[in-house]
N, C-alpha and C. Protein backbone atom coordinates (compact mmCIF):
# COMPACT_ATOMS: atom_id res chain seq x y z
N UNK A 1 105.77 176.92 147.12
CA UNK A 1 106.66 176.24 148.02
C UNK A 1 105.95 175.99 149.34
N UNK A 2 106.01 174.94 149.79
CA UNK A 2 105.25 174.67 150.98
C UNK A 2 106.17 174.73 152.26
N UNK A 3 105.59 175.55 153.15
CA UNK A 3 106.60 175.26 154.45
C UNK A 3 106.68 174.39 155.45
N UNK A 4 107.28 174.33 156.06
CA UNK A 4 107.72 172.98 156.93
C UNK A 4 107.47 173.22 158.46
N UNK A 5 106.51 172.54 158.82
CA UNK A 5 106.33 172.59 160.73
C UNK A 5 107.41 172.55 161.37
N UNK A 6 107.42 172.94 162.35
CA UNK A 6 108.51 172.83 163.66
C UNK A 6 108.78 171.14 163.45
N UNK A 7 107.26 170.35 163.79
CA UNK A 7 107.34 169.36 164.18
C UNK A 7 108.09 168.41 162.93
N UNK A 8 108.14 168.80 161.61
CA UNK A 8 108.69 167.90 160.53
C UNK A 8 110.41 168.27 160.66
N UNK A 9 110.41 169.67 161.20
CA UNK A 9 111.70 169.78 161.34
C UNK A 9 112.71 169.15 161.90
N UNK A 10 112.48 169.01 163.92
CA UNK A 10 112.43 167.85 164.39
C UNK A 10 112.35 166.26 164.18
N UNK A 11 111.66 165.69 163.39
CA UNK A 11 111.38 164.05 162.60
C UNK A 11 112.71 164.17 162.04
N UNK A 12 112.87 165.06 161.03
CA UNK A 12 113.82 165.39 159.63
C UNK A 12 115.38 164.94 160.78
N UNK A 13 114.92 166.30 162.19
CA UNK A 13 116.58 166.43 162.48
C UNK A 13 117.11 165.09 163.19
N UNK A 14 115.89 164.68 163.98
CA UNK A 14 115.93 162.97 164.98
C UNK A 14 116.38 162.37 163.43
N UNK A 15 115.71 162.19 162.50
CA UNK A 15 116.48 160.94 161.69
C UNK A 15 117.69 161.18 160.73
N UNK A 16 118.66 162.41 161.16
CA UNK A 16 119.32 162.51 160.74
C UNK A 16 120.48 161.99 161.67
N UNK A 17 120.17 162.66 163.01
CA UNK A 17 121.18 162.15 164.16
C UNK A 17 120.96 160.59 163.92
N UNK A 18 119.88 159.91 163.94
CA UNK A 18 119.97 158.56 164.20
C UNK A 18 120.48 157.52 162.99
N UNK A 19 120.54 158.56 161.81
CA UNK A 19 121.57 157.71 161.13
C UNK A 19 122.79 157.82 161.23
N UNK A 20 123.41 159.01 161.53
CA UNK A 20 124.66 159.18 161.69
C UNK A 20 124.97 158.60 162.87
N UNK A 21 124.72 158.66 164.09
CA UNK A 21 124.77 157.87 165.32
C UNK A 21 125.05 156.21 164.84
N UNK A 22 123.86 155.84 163.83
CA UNK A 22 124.41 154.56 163.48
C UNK A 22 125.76 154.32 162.62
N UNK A 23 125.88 155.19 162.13
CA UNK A 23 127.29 154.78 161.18
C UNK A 23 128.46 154.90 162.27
N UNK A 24 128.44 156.16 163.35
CA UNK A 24 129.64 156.29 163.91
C UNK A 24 129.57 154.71 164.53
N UNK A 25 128.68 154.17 165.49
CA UNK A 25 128.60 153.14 166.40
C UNK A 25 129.17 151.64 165.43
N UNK A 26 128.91 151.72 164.05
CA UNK A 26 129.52 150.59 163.07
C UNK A 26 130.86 150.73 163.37
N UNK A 27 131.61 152.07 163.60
CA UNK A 27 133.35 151.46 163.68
C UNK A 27 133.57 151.74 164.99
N UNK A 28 134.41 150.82 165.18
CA UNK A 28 134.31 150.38 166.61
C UNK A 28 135.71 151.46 167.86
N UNK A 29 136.24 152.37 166.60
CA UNK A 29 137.35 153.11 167.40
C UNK A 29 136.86 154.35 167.81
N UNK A 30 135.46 154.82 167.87
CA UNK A 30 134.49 155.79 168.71
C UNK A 30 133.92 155.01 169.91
N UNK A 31 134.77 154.41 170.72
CA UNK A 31 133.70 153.74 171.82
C UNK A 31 132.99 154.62 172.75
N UNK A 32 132.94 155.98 173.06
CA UNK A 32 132.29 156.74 173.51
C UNK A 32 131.33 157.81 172.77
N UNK A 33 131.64 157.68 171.51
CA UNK A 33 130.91 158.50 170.52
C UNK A 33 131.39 159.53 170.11
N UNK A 34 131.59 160.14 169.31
CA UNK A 34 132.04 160.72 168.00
C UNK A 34 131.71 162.21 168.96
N UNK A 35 130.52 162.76 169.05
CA UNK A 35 130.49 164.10 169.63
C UNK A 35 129.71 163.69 170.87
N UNK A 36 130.02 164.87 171.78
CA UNK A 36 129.05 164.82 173.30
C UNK A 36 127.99 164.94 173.49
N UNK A 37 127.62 165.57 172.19
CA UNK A 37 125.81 165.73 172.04
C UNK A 37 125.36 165.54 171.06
N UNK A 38 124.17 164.95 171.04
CA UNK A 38 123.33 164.56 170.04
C UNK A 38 123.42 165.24 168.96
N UNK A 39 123.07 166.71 168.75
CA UNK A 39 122.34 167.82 167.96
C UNK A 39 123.64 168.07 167.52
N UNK A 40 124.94 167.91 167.86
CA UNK A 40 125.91 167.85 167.25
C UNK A 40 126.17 166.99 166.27
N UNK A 41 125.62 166.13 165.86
CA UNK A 41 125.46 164.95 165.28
C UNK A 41 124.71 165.72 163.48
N UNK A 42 123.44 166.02 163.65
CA UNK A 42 123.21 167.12 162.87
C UNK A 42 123.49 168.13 161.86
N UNK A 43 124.93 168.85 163.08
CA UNK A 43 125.45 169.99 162.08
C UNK A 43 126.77 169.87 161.60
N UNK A 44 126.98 168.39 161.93
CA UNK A 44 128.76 168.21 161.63
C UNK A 44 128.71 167.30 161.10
N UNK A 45 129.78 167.32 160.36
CA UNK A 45 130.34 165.58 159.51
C UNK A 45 130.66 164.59 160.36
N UNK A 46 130.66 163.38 159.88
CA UNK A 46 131.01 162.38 160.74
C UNK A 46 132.12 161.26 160.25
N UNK A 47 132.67 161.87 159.11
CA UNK A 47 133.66 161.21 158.34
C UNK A 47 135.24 162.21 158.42
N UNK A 48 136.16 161.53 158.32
CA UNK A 48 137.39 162.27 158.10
C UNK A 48 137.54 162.60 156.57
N UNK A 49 137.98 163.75 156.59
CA UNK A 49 138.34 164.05 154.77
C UNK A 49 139.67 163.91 154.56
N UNK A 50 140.47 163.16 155.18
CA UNK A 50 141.91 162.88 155.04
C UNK A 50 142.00 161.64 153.52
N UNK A 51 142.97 161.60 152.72
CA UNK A 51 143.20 161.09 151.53
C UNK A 51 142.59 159.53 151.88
N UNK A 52 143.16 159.03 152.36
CA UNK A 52 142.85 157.25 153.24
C UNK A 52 141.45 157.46 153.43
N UNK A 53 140.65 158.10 153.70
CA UNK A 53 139.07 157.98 154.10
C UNK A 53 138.71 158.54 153.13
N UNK A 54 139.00 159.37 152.38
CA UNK A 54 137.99 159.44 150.84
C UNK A 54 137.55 158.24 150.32
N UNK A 55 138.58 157.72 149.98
CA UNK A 55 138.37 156.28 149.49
C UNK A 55 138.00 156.36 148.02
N UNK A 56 137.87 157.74 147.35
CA UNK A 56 137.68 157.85 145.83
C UNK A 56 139.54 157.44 145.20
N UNK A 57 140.51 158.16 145.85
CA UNK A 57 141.79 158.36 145.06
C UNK A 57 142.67 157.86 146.08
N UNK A 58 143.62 156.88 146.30
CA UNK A 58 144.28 157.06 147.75
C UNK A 58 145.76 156.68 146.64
N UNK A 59 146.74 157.71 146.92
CA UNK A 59 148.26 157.48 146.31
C UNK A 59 147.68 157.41 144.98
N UNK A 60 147.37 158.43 144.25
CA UNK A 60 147.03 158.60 143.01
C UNK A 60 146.19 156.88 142.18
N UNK A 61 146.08 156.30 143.10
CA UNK A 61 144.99 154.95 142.46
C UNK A 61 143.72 155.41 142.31
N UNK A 62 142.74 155.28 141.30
CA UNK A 62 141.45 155.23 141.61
C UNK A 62 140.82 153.79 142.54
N UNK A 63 140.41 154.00 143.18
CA UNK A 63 139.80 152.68 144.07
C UNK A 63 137.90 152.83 143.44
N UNK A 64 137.62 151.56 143.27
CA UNK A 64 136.54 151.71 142.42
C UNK A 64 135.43 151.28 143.95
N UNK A 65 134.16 152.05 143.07
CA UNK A 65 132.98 152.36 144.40
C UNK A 65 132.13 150.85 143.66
N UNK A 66 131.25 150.15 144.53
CA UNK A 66 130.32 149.29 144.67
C UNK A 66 129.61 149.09 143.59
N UNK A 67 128.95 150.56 143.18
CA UNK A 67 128.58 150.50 141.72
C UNK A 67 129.27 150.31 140.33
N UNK A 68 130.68 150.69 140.97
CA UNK A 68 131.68 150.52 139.25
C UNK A 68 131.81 149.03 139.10
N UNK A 69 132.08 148.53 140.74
CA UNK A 69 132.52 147.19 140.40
C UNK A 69 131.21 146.22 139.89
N UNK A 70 129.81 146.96 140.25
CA UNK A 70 128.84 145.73 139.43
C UNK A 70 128.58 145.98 138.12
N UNK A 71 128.83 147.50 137.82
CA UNK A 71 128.66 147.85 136.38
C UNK A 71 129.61 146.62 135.47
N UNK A 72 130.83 146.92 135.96
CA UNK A 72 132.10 146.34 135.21
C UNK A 72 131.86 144.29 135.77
N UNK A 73 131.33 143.90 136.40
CA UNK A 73 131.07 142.46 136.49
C UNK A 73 129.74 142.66 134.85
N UNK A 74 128.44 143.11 135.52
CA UNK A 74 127.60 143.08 134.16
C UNK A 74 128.35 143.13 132.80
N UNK A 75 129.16 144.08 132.72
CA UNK A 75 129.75 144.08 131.39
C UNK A 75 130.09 143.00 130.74
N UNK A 76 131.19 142.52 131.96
CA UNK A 76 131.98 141.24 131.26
C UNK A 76 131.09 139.91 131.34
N UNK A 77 130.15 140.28 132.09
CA UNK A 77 129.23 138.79 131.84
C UNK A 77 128.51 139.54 130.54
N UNK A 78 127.96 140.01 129.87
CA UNK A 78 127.63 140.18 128.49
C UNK A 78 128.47 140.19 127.81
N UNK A 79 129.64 139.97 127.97
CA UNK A 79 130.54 140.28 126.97
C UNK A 79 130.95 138.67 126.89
N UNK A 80 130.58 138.03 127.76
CA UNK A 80 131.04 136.46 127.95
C UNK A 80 130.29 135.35 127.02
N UNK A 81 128.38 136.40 127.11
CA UNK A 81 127.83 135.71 126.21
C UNK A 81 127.79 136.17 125.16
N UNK A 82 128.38 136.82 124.85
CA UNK A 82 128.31 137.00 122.81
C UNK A 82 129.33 136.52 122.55
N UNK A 83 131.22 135.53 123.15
CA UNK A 83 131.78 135.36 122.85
C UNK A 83 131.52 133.98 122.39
């Protein structure tokens, strides 16, 4: 097992804040930002786990993810040409 520098630790933790930083800044009802500090960014979630923001099940519906819906387009276009 190889260990990890201070300094990769740091890279690792900067591009973790800076993606999450980017997702909070995409919705626009954090206009001051999600937490007060950076490094908070890091060790916390940045999503709500309330039923409405899962977005897997909302009122017992399955709501289908990005990948089901291209799986299920491919399908029916093969299924279009063998008919």
């Amino acid at each position: 097992m190889e260990l990890r520098t201070r300094a990769y630790t740091r890279r690792m933790r900067a591009k973790h804040i800076k993606r999450k930083k980017a997702i909070v800044s995409h919705w626009s009802w954090f206009a001051n930002g999600y937490y007060p500090y950076d490094g908070m960014y890091s060790k916390n979630k940045i999503h709500c786990s309330c039923p409405m923001c899962k977005s897997k099940a909302y009122y017992g519906k399955h709501i289908l993810t990005r990948q089901e819906k291209k799986a299920l387009q491919s399908h029916k276009e093969f299924y279009d040409l063998i008919k």
